[in-house]
N, C-alpha and C. Protein backbone atom coordinates (compact mmCIF):
# COMPACT_ATOMS: atom_id res chain seq x y z
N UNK A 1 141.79 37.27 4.48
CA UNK A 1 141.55 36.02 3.78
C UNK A 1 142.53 34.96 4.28
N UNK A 2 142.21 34.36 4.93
CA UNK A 2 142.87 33.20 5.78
C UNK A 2 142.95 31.98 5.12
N UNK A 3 143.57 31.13 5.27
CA UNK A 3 143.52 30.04 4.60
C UNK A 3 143.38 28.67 5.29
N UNK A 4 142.94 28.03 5.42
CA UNK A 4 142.40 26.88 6.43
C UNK A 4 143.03 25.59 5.60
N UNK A 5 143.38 24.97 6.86
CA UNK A 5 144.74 23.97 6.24
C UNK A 5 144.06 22.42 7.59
N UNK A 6 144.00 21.46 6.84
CA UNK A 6 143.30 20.42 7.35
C UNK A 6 144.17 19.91 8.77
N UNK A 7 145.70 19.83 8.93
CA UNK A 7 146.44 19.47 9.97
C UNK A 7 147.01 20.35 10.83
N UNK A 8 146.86 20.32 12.12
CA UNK A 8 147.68 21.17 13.39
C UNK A 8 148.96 20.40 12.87
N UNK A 9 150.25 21.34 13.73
CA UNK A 9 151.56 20.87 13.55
C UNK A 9 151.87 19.41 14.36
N UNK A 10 150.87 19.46 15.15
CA UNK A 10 151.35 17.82 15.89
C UNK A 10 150.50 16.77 14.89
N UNK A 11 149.48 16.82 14.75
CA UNK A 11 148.86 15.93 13.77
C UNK A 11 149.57 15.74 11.92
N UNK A 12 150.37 17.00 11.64
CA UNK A 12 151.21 17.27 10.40
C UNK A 12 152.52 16.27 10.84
N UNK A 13 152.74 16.34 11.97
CA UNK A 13 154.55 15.46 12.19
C UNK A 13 153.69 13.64 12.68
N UNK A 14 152.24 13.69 12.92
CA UNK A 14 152.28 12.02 13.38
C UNK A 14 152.19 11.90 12.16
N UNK A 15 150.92 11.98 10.83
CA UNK A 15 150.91 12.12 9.62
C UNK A 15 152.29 11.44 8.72
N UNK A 16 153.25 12.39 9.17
CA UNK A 16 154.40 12.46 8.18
C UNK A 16 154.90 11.27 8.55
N UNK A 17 155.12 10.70 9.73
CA UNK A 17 156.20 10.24 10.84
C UNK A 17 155.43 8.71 10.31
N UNK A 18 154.13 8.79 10.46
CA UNK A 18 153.45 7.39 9.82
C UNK A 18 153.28 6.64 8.43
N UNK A 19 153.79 7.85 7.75
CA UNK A 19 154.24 7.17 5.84
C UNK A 19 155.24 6.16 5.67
N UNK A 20 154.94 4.66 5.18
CA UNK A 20 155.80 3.69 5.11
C UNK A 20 157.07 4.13 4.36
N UNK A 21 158.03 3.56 4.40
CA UNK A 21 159.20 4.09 3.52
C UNK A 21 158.95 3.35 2.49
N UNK A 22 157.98 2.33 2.45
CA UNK A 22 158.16 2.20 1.13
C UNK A 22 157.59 2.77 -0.08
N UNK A 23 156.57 3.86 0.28
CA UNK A 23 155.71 4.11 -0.04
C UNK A 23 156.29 5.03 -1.38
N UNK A 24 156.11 4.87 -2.36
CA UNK A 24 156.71 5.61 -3.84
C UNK A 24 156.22 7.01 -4.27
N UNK A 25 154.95 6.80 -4.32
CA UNK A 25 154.12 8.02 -4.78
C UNK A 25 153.18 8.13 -3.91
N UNK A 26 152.80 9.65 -3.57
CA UNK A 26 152.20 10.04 -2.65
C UNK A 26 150.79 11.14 -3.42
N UNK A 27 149.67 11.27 -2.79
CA UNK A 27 148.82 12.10 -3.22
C UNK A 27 148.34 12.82 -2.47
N UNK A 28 148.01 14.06 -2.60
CA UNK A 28 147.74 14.76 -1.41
C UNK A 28 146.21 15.47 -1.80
N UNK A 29 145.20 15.01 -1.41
CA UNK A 29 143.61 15.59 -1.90
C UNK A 29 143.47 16.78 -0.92
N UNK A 30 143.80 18.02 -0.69
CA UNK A 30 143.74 18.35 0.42
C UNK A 30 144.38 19.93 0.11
N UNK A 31 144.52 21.07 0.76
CA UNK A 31 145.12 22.38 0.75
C UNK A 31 146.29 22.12 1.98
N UNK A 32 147.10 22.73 1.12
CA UNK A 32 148.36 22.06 2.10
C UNK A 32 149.37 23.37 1.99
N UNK A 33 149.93 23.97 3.60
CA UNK A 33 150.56 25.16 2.98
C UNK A 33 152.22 24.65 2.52
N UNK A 34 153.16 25.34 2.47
CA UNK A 34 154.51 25.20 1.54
C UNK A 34 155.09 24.70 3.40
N UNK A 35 154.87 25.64 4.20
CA UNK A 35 155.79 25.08 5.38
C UNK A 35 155.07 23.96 5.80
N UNK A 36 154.12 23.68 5.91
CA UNK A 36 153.23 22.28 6.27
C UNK A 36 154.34 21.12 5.00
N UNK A 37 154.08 21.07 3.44
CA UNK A 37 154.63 20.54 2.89
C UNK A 37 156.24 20.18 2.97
N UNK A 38 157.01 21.15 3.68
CA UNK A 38 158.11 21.19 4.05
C UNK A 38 158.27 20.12 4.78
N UNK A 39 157.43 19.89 5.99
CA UNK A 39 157.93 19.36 7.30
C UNK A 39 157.19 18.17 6.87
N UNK A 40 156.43 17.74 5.91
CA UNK A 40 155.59 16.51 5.45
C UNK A 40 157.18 15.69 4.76
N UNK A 41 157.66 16.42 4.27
CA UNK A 41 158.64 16.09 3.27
C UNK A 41 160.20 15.28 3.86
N UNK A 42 159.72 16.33 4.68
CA UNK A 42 161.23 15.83 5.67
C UNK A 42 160.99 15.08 6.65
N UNK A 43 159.68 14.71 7.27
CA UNK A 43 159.87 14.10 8.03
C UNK A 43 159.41 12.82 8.03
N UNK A 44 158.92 12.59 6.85
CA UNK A 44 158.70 11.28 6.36
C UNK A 44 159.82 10.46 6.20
N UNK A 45 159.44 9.04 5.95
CA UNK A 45 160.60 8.45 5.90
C UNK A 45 160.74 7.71 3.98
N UNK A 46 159.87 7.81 3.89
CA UNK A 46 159.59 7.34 2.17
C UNK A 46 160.35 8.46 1.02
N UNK A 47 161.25 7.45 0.25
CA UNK A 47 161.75 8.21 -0.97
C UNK A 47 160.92 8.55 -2.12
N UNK A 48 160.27 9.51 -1.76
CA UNK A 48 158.73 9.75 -2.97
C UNK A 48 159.19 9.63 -4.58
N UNK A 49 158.93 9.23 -5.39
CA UNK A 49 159.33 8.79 -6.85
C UNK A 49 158.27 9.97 -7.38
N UNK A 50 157.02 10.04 -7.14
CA UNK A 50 155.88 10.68 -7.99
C UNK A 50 155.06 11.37 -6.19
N UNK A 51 154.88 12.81 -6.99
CA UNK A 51 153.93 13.44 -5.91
C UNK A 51 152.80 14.12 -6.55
N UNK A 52 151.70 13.93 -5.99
CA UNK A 52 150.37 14.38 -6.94
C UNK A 52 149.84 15.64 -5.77
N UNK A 53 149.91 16.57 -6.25
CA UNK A 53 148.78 17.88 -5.35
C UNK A 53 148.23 18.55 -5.78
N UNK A 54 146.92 18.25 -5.26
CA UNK A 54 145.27 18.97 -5.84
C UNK A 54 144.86 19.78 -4.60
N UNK A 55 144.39 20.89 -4.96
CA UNK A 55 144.03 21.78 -4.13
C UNK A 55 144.86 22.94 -3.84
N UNK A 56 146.31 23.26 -4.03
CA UNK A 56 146.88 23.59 -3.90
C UNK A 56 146.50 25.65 -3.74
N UNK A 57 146.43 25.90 -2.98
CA UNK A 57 146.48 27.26 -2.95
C UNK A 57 146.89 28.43 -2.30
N UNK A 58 148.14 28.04 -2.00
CA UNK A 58 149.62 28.85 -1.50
C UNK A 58 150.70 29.79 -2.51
N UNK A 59 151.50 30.80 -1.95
CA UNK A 59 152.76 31.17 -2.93
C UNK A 59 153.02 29.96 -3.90
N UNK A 60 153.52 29.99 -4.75
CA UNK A 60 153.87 29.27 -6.09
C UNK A 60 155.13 29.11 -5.61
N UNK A 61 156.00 30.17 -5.23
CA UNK A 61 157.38 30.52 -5.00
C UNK A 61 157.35 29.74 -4.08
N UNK A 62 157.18 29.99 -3.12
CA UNK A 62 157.51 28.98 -1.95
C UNK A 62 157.29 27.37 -2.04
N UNK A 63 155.89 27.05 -2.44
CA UNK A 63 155.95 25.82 -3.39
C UNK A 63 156.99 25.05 -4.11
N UNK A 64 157.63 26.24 -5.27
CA UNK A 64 158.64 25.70 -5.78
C UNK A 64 159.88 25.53 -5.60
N UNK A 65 159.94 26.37 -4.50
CA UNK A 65 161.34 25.92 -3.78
C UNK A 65 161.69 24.83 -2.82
N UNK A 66 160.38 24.81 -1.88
CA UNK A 66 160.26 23.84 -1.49
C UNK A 66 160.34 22.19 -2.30
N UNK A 67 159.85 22.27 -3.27
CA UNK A 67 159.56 21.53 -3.98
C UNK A 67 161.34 21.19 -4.72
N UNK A 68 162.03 22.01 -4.68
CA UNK A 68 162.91 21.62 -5.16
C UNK A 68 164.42 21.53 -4.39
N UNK A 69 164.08 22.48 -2.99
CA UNK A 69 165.45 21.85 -2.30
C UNK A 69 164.86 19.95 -2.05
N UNK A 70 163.63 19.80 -2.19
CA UNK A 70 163.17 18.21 -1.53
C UNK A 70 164.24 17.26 -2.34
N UNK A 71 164.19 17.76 -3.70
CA UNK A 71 164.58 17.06 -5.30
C UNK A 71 166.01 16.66 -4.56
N UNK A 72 166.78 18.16 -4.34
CA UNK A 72 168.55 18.28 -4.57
C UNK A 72 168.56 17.21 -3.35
N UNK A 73 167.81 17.26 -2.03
CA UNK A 73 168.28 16.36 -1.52
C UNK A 73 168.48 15.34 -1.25
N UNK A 74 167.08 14.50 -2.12
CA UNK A 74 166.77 13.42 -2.08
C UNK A 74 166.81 12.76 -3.38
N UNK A 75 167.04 13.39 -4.20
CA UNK A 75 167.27 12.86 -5.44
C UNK A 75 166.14 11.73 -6.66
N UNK A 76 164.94 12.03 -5.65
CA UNK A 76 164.26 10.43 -5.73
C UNK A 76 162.88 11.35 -6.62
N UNK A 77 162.43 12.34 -6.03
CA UNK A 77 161.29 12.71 -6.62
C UNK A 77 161.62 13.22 -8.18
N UNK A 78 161.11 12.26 -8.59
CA UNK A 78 161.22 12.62 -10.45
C UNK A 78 159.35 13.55 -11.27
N UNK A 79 158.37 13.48 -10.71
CA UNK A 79 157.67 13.30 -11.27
C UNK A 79 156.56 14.46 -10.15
N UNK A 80 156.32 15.63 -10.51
CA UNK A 80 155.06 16.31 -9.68
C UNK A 80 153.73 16.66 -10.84
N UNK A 81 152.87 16.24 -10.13
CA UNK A 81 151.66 16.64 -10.94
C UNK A 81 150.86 17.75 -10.15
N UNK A 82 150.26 18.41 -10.27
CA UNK A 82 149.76 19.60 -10.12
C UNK A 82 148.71 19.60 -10.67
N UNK A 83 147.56 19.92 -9.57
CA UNK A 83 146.14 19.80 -10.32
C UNK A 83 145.54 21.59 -9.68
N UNK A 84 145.37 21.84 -10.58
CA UNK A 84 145.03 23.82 -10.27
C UNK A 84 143.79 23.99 -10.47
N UNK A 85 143.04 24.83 -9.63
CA UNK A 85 142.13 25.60 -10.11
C UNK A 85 142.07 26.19 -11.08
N UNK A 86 141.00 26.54 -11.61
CA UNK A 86 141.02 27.17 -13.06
C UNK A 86 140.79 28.43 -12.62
N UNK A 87 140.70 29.24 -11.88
CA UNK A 87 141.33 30.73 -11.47
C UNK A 87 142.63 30.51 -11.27
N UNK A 88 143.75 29.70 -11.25
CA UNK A 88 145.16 29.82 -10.53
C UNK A 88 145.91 29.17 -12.41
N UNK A 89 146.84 29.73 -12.65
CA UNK A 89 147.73 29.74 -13.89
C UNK A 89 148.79 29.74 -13.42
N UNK A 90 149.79 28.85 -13.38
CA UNK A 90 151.31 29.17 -12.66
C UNK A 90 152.26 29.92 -13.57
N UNK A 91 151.64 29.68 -14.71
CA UNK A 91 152.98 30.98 -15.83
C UNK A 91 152.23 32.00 -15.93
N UNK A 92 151.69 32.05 -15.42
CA UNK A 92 151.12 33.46 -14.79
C UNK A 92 151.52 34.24 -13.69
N UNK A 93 151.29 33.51 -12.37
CA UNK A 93 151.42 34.21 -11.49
C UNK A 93 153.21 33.86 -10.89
N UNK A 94 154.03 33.10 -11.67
CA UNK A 94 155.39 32.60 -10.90
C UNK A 94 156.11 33.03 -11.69
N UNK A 95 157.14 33.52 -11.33
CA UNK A 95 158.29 34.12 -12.57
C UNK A 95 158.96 33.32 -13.48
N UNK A 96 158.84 32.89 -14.54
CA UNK A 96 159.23 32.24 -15.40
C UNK A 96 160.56 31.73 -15.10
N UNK A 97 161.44 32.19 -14.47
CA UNK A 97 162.60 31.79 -14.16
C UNK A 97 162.55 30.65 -13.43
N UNK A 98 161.73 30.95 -12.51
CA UNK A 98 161.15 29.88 -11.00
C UNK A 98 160.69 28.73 -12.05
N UNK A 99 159.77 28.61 -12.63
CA UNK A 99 159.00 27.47 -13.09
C UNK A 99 160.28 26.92 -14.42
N UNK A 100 160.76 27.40 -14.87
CA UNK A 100 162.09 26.97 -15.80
C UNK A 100 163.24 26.02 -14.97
N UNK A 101 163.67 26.52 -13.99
CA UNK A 101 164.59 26.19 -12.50
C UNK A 101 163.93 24.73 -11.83
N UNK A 102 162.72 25.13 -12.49
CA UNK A 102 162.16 23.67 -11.13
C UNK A 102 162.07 22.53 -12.27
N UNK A 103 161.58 23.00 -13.43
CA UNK A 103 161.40 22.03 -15.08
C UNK A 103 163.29 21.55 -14.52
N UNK A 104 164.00 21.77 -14.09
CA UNK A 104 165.09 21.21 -13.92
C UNK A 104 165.98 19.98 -13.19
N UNK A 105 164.80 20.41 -12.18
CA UNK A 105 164.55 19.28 -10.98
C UNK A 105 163.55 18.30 -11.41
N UNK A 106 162.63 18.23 -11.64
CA UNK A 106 161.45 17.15 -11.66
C UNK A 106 160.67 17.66 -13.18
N UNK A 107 159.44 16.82 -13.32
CA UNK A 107 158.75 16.80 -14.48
C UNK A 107 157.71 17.46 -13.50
N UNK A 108 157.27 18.36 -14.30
CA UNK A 108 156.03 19.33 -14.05
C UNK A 108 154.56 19.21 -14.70
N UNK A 109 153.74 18.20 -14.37
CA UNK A 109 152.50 17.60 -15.02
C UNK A 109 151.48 19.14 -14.54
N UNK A 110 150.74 19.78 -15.51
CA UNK A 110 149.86 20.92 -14.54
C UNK A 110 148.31 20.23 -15.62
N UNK A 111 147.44 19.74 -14.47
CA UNK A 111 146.14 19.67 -14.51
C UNK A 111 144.95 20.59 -14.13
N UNK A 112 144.09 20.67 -14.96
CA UNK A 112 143.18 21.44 -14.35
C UNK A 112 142.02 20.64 -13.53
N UNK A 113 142.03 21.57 -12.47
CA UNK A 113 140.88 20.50 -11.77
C UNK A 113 139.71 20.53 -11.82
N UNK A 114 139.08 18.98 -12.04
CA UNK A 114 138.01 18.79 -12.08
C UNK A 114 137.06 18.40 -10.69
N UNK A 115 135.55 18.75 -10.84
CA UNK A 115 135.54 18.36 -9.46
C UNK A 115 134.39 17.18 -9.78
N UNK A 116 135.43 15.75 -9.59
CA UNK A 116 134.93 14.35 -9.83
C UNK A 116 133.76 14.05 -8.32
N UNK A 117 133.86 14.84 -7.50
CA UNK A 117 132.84 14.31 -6.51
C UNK A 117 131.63 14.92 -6.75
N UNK A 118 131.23 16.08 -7.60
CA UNK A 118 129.98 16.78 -8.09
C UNK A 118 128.72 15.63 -8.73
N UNK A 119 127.73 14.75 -8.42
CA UNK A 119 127.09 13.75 -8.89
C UNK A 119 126.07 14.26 -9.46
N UNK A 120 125.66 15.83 -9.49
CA UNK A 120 124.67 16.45 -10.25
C UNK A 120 125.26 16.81 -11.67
């Protein structure tokens, strides 16, 4: 079971490399893995305030670490929203410790997703 991820690593670093710095909040409509998100993170030049990710269907763990060395270093991301499948539960499948640890770093919004492009 493979997971298919929309950017090669050269198209993931022009991507990143092309986000204005001024840019505050970012959204990501898309399946995005934790090391893809890594190198999105860092190699951007924008201090993200708010990050929105839908689709999400990678380790949790890795997610949230990622997600939170971004915080310690940058200090700027206050605000992640999280839009899940309704098969995927994160106090479910992440060790409570992990999702407590990250409630430490940022605000943890968890949505369930809807799928707004369905017109039937």
């Amino acid at each position: 079971n493979q997971e298919q991820f929309l950017f090669t690593s050269e198209t993931l670093l022009q991507f990143s490399q092309s986000i204005p710095a001024s840019l505050c909040a970012l959204f990501l409509n898309f399946n995005i893995s934790s090391q893809a998100l890594k190198i999105l993170l860092t190699e951007c030049q924008a201090q993200l305030k708010i990050l929105e990710l839908h689709q999400i269907q990678n380790k949790e763990y890795e997610l949230f670490s990622t997600l939170i060395q971004y915080t310690k270093e940058n200090k700027n991301l206050k605000e992640l929203k999280l839009y899940l499948a309704h098969s995927l539960r994160y106090t479910e499948t992440v060790n409570p410790n992990v999702l407590e640890n990250a409630k430490n770093y940022l605000t943890i919004i968890k949505q369930e997703t809807k799928n707004i492009y369905n017109l039937w």
